[in-house]
PDB file of N, CA and C in Angstrom:
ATOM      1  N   UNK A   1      16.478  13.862   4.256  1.00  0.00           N
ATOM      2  CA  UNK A   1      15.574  13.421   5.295  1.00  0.00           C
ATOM      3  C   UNK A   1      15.824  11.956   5.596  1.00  0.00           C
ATOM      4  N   UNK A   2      15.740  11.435   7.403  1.00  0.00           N
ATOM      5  CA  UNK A   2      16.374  10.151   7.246  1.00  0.00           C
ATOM      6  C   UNK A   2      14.732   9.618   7.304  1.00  0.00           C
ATOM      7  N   UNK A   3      14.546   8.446   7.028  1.00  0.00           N
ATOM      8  CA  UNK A   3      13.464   7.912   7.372  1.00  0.00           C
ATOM      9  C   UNK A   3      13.870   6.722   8.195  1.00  0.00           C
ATOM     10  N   UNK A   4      12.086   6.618   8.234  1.00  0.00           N
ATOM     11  CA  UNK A   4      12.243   5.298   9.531  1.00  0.00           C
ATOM     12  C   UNK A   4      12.372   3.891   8.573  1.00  0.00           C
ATOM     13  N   UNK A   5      13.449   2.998   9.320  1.00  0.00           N
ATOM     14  CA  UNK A   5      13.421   1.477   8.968  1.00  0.00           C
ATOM     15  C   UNK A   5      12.265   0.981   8.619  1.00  0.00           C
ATOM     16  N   UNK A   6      11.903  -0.041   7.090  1.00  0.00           N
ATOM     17  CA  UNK A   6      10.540  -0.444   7.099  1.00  0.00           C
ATOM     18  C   UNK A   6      10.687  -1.299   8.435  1.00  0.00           C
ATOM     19  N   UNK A   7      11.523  -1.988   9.014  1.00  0.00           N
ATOM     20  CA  UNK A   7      10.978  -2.848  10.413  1.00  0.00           C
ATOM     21  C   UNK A   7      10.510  -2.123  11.376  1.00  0.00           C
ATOM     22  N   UNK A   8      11.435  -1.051  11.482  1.00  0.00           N
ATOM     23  CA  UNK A   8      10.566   0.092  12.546  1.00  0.00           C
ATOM     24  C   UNK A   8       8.951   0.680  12.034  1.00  0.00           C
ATOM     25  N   UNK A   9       8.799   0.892  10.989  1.00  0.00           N
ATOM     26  CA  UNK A   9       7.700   1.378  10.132  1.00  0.00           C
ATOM     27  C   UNK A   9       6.153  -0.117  10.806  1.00  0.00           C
ATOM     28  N   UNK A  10       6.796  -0.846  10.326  1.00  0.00           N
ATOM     29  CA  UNK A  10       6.141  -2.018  10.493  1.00  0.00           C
ATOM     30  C   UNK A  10       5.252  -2.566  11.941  1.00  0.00           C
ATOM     31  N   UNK A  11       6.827  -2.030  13.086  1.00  0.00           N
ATOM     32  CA  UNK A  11       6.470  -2.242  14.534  1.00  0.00           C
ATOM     33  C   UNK A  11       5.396  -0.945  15.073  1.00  0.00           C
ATOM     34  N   UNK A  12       5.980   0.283  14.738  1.00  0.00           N
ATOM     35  CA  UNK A  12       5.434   1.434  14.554  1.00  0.00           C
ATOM     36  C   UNK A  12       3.931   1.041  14.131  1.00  0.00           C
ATOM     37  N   UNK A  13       3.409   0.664  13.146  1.00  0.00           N
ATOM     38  CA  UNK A  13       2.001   0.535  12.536  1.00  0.00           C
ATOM     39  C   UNK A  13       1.336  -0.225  14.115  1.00  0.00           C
ATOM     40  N   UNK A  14       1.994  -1.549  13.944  1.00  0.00           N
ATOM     41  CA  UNK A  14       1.652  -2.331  15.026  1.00  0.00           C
ATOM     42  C   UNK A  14       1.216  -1.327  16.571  1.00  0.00           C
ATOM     43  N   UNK A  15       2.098  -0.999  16.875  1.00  0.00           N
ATOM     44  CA  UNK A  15       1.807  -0.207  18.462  1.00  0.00           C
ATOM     45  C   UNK A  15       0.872   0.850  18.264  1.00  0.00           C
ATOM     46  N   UNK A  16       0.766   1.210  16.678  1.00  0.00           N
ATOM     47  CA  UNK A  16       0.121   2.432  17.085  1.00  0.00           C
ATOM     48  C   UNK A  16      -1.731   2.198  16.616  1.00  0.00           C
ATOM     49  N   UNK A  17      -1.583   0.630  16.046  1.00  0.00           N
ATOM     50  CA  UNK A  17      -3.118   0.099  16.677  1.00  0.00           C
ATOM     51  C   UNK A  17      -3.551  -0.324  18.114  1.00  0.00           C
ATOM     52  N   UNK A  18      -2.164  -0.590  18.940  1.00  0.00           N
ATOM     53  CA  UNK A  18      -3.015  -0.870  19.890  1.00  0.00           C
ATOM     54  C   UNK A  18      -3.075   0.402  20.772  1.00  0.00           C
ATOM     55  N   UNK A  19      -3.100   1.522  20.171  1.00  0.00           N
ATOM     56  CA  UNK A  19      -3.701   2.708  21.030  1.00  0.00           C
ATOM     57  C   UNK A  19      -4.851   2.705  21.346  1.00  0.00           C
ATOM     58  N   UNK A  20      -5.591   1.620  20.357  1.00  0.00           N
ATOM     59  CA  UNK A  20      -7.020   1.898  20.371  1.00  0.00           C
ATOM     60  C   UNK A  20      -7.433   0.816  21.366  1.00  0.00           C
ATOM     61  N   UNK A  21      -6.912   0.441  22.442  1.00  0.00           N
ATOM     62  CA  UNK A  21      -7.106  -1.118  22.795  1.00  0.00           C
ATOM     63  C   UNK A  21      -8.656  -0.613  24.295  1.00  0.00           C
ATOM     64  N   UNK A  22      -8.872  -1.059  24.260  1.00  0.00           N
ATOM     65  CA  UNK A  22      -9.899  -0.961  25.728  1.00  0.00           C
ATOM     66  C   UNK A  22      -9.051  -1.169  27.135  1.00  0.00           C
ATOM     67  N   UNK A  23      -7.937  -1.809  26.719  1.00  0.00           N
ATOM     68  CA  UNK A  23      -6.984  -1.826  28.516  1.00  0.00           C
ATOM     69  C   UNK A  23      -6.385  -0.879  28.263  1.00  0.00           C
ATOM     70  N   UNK A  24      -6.840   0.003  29.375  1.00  0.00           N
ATOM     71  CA  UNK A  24      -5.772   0.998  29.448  1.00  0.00           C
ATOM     72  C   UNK A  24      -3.959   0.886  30.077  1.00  0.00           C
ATOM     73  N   UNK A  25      -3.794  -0.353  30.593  1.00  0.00           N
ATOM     74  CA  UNK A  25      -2.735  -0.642  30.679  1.00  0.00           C
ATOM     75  C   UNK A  25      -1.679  -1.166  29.233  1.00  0.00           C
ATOM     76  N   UNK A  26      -2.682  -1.678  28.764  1.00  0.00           N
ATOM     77  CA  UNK A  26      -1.932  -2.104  27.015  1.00  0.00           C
ATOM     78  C   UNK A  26      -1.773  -0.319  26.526  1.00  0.00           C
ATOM     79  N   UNK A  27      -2.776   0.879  26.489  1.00  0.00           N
ATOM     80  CA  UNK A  27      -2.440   1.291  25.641  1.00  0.00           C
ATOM     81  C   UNK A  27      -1.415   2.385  26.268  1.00  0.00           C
ATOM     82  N   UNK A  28      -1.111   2.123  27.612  1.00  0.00           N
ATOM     83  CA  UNK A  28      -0.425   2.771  28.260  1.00  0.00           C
ATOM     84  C   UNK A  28       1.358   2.450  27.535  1.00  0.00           C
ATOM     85  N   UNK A  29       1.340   1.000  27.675  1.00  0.00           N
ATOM     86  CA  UNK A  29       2.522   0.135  27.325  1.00  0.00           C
ATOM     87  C   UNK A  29       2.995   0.813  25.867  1.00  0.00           C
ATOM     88  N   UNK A  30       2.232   0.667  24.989  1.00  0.00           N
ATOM     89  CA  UNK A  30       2.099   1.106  23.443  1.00  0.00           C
ATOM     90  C   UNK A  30       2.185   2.297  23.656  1.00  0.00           C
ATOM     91  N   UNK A  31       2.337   3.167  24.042  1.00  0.00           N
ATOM     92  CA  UNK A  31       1.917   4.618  23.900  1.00  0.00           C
ATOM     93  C   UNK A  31       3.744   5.056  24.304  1.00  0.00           C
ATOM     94  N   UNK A  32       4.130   4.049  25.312  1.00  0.00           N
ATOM     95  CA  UNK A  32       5.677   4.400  26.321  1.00  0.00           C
ATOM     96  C   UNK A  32       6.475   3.328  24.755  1.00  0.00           C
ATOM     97  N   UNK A  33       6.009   2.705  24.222  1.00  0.00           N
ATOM     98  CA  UNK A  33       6.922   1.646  23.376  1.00  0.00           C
ATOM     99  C   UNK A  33       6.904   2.596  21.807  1.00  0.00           C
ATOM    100  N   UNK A  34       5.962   3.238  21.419  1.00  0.00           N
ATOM    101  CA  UNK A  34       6.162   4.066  20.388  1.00  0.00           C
ATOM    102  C   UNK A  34       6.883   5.366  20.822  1.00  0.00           C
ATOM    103  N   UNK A  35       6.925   5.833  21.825  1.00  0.00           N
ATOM    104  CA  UNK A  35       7.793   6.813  22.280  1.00  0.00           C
ATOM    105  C   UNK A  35       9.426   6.663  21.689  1.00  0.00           C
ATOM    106  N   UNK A  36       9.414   5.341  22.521  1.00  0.00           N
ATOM    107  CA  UNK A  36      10.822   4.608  22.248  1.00  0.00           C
ATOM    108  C   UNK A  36      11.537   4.485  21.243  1.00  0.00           C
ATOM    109  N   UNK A  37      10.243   3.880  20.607  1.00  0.00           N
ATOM    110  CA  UNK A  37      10.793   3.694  19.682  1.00  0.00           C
ATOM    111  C   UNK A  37      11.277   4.856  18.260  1.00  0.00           C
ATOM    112  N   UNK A  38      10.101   6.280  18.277  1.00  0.00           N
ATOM    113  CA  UNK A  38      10.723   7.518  17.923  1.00  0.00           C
ATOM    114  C   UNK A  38      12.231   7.582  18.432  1.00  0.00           C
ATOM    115  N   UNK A  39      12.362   7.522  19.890  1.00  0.00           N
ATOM    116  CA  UNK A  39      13.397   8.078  19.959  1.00  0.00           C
ATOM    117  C   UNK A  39      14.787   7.772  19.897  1.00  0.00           C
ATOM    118  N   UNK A  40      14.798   6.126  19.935  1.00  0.00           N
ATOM    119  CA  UNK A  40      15.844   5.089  19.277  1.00  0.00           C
ATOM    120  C   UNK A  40      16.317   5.393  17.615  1.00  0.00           C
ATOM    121  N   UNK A  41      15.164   5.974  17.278  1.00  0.00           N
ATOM    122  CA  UNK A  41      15.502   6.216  15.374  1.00  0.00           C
ATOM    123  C   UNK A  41      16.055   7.192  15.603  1.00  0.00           C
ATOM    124  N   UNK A  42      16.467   8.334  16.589  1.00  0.00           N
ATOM    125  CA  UNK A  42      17.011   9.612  16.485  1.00  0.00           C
ATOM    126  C   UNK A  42      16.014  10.619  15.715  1.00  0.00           C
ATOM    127  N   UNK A  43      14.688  10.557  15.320  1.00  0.00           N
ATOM    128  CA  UNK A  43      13.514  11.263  14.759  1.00  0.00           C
ATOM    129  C   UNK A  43      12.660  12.145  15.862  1.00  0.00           C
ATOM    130  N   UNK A  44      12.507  13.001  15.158  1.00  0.00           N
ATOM    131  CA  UNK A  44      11.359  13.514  15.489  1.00  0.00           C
ATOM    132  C   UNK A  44      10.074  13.263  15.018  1.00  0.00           C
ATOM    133  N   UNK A  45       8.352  13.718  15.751  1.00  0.00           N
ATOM    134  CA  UNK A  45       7.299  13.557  15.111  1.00  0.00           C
ATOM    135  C   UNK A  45       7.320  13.913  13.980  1.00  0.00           C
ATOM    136  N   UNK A  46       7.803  15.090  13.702  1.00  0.00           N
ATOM    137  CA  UNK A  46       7.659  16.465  12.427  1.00  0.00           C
ATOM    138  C   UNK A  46       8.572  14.944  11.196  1.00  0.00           C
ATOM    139  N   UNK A  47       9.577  14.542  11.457  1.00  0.00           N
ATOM    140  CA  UNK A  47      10.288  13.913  10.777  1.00  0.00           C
ATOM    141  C   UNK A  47       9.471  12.984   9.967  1.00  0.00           C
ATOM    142  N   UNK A  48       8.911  12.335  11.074  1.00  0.00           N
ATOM    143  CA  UNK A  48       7.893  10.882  10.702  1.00  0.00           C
ATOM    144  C   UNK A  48       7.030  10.839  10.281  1.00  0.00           C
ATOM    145  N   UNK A  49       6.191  12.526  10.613  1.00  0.00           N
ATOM    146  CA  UNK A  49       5.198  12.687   9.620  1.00  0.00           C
ATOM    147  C   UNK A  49       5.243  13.508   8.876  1.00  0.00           C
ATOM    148  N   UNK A  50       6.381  14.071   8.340  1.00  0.00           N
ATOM    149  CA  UNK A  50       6.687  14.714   6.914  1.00  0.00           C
ATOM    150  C   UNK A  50       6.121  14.083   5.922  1.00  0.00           C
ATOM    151  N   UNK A  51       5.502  14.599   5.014  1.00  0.00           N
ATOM    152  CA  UNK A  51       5.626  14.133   3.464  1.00  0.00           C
ATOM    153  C   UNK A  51       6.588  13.246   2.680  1.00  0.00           C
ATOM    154  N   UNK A  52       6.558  12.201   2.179  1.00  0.00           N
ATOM    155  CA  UNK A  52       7.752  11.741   1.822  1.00  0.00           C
ATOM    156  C   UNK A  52       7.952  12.133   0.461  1.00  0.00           C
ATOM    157  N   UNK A  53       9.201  12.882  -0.131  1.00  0.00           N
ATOM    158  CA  UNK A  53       9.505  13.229  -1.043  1.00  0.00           C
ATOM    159  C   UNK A  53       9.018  12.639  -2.122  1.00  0.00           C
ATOM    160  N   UNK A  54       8.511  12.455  -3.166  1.00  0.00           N
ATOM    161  CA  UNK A  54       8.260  11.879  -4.427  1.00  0.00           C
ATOM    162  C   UNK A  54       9.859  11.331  -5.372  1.00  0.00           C
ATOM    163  N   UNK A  55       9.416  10.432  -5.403  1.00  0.00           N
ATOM    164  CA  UNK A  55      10.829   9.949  -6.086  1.00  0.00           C
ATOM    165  C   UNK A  55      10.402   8.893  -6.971  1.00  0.00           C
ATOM    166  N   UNK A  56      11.098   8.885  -8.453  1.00  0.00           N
ATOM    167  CA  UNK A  56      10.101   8.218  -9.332  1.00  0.00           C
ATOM    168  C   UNK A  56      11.095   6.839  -9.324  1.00  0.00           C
ATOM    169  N   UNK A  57      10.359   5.936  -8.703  1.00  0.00           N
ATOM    170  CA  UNK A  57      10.922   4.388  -8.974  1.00  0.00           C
ATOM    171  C   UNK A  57       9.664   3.453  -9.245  1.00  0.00           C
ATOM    172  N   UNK A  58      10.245   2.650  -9.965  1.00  0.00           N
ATOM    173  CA  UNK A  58       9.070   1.196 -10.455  1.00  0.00           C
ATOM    174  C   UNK A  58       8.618   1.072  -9.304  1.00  0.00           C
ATOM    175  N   UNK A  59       7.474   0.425  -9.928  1.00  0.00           N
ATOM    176  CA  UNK A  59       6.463  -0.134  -9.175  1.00  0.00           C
ATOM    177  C   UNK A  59       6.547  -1.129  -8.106  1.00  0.00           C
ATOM    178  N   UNK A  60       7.762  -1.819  -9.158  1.00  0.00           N
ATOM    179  CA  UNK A  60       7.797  -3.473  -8.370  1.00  0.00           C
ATOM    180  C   UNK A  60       9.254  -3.283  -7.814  1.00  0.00           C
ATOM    181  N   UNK A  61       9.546  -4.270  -7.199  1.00  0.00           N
ATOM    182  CA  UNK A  61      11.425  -4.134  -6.711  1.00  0.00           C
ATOM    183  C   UNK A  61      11.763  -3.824  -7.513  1.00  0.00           C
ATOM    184  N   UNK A  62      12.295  -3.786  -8.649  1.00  0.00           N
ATOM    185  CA  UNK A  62      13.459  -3.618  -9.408  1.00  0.00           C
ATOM    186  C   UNK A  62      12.759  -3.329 -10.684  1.00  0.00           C
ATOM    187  N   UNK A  63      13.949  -2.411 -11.514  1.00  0.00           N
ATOM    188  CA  UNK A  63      13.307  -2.133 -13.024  1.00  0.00           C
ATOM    189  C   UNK A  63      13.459  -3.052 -13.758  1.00  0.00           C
ATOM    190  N   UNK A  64      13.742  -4.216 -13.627  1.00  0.00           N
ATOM    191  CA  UNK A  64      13.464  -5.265 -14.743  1.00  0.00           C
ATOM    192  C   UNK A  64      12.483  -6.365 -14.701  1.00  0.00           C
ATOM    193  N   UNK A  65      11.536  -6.132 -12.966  1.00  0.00           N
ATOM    194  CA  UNK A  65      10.413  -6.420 -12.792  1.00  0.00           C
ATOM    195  C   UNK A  65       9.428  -5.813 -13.209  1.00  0.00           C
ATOM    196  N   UNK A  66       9.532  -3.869 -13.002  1.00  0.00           N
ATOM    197  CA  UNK A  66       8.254  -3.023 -13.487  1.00  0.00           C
ATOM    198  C   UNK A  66       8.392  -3.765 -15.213  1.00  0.00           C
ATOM    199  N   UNK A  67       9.373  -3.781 -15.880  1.00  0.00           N
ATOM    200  CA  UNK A  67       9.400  -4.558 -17.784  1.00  0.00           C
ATOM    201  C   UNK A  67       9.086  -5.617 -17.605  1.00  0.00           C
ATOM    202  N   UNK A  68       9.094  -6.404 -16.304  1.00  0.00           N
ATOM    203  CA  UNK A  68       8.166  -7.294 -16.747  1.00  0.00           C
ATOM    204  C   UNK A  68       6.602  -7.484 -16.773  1.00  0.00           C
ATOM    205  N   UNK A  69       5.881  -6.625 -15.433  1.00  0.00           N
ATOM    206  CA  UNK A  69       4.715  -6.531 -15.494  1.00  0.00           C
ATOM    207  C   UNK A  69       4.858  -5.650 -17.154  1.00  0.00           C
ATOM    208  N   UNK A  70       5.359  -4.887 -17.184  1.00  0.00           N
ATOM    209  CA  UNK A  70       4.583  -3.785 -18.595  1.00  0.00           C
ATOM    210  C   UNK A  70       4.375  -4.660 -19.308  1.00  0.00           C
ATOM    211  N   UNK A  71       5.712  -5.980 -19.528  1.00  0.00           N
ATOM    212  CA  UNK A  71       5.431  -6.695 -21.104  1.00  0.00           C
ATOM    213  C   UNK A  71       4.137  -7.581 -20.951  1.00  0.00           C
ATOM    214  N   UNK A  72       3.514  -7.898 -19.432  1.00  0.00           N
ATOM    215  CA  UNK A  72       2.474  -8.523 -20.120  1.00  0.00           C
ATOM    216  C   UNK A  72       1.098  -7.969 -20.570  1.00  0.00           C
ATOM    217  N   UNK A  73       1.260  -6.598 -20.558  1.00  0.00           N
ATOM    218  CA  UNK A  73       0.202  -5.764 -21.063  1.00  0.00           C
ATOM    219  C   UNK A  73       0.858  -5.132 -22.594  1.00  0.00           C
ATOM    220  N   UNK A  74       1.238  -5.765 -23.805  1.00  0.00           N
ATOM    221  CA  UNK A  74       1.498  -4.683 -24.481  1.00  0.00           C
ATOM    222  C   UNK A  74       0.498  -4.106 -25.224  1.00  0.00           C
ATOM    223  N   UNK A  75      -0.694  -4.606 -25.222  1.00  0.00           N
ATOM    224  CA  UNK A  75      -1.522  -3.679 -25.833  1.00  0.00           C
ATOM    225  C   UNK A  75      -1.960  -2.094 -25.185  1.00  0.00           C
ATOM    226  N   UNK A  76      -1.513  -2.208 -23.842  1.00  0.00           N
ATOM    227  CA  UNK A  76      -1.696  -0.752 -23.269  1.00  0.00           C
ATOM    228  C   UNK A  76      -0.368  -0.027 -23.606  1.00  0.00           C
ATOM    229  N   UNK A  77       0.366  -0.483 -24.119  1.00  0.00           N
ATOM    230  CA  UNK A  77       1.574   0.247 -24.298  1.00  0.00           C
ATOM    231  C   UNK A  77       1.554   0.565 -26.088  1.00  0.00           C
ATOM    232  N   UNK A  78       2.151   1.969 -26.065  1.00  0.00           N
ATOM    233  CA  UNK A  78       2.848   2.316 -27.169  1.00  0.00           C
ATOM    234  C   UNK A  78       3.708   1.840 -28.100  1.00  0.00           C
ATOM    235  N   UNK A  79       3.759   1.743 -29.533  1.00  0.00           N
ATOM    236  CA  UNK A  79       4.288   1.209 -30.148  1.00  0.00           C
ATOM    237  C   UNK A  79       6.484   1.093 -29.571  1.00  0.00           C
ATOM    238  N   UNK A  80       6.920   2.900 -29.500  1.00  0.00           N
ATOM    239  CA  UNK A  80       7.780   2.818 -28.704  1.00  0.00           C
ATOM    240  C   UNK A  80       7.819   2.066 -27.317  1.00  0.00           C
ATOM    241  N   UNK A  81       6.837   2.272 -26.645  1.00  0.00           N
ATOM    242  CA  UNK A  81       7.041   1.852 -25.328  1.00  0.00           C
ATOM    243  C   UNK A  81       7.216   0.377 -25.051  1.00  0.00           C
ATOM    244  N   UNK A  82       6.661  -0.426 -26.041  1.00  0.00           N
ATOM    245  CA  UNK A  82       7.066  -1.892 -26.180  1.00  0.00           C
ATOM    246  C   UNK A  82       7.983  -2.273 -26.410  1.00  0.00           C
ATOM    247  N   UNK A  83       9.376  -0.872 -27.109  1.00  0.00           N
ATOM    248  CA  UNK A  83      10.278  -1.621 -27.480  1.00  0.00           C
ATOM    249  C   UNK A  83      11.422  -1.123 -26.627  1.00  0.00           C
ATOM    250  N   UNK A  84      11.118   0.042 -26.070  1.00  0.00           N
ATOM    251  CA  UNK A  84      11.709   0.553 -24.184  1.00  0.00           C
ATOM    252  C   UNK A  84      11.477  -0.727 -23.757  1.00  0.00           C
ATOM    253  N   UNK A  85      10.409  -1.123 -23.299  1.00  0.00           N
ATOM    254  CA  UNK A  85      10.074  -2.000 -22.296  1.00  0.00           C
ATOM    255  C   UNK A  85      10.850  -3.247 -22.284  1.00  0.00           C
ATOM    256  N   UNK A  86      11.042  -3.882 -23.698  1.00  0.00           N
ATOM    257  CA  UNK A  86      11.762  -4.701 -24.271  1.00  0.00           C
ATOM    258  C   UNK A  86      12.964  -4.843 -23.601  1.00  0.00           C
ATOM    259  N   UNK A  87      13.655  -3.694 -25.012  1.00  0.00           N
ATOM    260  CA  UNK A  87      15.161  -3.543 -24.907  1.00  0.00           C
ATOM    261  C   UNK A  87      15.789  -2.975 -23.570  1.00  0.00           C
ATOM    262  N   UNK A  88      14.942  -2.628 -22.809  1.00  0.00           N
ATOM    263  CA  UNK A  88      15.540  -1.817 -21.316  1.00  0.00           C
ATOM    264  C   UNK A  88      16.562  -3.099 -20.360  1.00  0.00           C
ATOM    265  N   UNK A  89      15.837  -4.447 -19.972  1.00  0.00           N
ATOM    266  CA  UNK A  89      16.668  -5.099 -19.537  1.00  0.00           C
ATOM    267  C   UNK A  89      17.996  -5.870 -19.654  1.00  0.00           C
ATOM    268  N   UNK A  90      18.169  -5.503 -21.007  1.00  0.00           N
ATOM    269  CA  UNK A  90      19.499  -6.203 -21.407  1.00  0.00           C
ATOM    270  C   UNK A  90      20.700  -5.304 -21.251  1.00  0.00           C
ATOM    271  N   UNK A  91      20.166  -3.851 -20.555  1.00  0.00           N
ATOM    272  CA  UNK A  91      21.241  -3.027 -20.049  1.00  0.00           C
ATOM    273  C   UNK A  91      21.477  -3.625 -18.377  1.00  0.00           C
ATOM    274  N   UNK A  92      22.896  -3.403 -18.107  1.00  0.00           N
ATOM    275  CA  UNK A  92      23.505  -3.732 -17.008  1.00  0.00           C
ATOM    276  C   UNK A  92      22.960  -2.990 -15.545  1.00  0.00           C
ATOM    277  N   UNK A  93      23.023  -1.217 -16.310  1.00  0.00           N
ATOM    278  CA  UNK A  93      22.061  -0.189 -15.284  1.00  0.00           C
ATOM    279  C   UNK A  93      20.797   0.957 -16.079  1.00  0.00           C
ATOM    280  N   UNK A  94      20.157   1.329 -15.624  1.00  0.00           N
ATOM    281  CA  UNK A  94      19.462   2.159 -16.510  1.00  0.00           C
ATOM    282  C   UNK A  94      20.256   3.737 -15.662  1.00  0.00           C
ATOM    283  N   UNK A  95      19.793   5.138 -16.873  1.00  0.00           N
ATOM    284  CA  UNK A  95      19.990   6.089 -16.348  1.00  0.00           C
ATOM    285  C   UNK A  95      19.046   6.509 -15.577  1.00  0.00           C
ATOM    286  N   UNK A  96      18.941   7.926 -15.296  1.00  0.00           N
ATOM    287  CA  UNK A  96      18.077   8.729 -14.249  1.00  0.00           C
ATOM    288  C   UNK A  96      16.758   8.800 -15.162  1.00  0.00           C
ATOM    289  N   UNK A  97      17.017   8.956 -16.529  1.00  0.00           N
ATOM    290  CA  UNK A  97      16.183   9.410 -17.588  1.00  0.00           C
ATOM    291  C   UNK A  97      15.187   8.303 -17.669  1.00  0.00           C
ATOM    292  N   UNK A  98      15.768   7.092 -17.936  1.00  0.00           N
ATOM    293  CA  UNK A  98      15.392   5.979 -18.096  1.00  0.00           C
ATOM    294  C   UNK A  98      14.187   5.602 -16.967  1.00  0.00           C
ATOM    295  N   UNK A  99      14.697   5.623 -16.044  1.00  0.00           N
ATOM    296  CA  UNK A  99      14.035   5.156 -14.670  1.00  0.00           C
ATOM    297  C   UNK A  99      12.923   6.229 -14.896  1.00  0.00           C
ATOM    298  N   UNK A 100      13.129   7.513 -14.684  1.00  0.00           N
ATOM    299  CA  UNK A 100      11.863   8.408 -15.234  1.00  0.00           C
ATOM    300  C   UNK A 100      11.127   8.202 -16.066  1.00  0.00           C
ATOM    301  N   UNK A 101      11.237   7.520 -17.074  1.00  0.00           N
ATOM    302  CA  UNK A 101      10.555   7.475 -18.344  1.00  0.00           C
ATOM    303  C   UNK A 101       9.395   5.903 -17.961  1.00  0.00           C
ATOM    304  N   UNK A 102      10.987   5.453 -17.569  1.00  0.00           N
ATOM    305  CA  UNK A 102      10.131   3.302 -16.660  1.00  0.00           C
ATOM    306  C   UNK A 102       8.852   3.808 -16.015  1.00  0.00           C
ATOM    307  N   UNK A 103       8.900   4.801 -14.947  1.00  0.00           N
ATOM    308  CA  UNK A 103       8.220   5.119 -13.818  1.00  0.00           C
ATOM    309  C   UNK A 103       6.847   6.098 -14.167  1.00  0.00           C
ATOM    310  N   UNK A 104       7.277   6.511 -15.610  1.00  0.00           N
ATOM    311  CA  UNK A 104       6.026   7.114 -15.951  1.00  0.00           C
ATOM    312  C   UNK A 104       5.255   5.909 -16.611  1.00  0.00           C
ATOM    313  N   UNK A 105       5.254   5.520 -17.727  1.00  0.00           N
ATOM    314  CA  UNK A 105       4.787   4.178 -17.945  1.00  0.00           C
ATOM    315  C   UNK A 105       3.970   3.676 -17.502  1.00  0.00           C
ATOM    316  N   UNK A 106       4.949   3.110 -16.750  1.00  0.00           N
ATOM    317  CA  UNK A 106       4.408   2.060 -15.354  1.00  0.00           C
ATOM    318  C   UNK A 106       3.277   2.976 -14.417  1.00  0.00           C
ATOM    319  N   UNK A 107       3.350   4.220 -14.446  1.00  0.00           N
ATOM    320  CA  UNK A 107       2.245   4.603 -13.547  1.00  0.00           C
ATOM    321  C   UNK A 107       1.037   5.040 -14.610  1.00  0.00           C
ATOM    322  N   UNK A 108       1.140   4.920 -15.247  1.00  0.00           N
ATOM    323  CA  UNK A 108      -0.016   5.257 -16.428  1.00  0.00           C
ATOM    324  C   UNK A 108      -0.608   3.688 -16.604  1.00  0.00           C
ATOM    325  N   UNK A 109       0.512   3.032 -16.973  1.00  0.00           N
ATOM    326  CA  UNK A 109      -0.468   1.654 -17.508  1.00  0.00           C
ATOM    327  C   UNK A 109      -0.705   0.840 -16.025  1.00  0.00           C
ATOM    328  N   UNK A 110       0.278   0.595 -14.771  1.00  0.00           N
ATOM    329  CA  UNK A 110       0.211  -0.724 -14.230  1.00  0.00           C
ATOM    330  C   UNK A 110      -0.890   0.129 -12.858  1.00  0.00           C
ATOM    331  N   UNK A 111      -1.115   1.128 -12.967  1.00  0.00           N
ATOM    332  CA  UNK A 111      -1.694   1.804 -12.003  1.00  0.00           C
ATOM    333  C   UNK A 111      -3.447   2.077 -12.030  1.00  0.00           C
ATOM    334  N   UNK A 112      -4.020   1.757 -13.647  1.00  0.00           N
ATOM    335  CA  UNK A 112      -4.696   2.322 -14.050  1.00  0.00           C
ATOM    336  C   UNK A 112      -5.753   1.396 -13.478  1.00  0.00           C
ATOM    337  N   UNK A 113      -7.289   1.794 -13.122  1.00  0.00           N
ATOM    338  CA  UNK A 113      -8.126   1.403 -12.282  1.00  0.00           C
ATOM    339  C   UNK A 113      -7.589   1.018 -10.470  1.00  0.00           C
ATOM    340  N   UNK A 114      -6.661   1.322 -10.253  1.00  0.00           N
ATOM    341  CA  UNK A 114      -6.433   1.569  -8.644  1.00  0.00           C
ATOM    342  C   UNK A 114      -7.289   3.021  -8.464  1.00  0.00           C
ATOM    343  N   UNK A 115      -7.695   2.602  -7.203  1.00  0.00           N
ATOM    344  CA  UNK A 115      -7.609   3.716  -6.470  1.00  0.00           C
ATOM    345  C   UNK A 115      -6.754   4.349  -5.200  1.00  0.00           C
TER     346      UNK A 115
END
């Protein structure tokens, strides 16, 4: 599935508040500019508002940021999991396993009281 550019995502959010505008000439404009802009991405609606697959990545940019938020909680973490959390960045890449394991973690501890 291709998705949309976060800049397109971004402009997209934008136009598609001012649908709500009281000029009907603005929301006329917005209404012909989100068109466009679907159809510049080569997408369809169905595309854009698909579900987006679940895919387990850290929290933060990068997995040696999610180890760093974890390390400053280690009391929510497991005796192992402190020493994952640890030893994980001094590898060059992590595996698939790894990142799964980061991503569970991290959504148990750095997630907990969100709603």
């Amino acid at each position: 599935m291709t998705a949309l550019p976060a800049a397109s995502r971004s402009k997209l959010a934008k136009l598609l508040g001012m649908l709500g505008s009281d000029h009907g000439g603005e929301r006329d404009a917005a209404a012909l500019a989100v068109a466009r802009l679907v159809k510049a991405a080569g997408l369809t609606w169905a595309q854009i508002l698909a579900p987006v697959p679940v895919k387990r990545e850290p929290l933060f940019s990068t997995w040696r940021a999610t180890c760093a938020e974890l390390a400053k909680r280690p009391g929510d973490l497991r005796a192992w999991e402190r020493k994952f959390v640890a030893d994980l960045p001094a590898f060059p890449r992590i595996s698939t396993k790894q990142r799964y394991i980061l991503g569970e973690i991290a959504e148990r501890v750095l997630t907990r009281g969100r709603t």
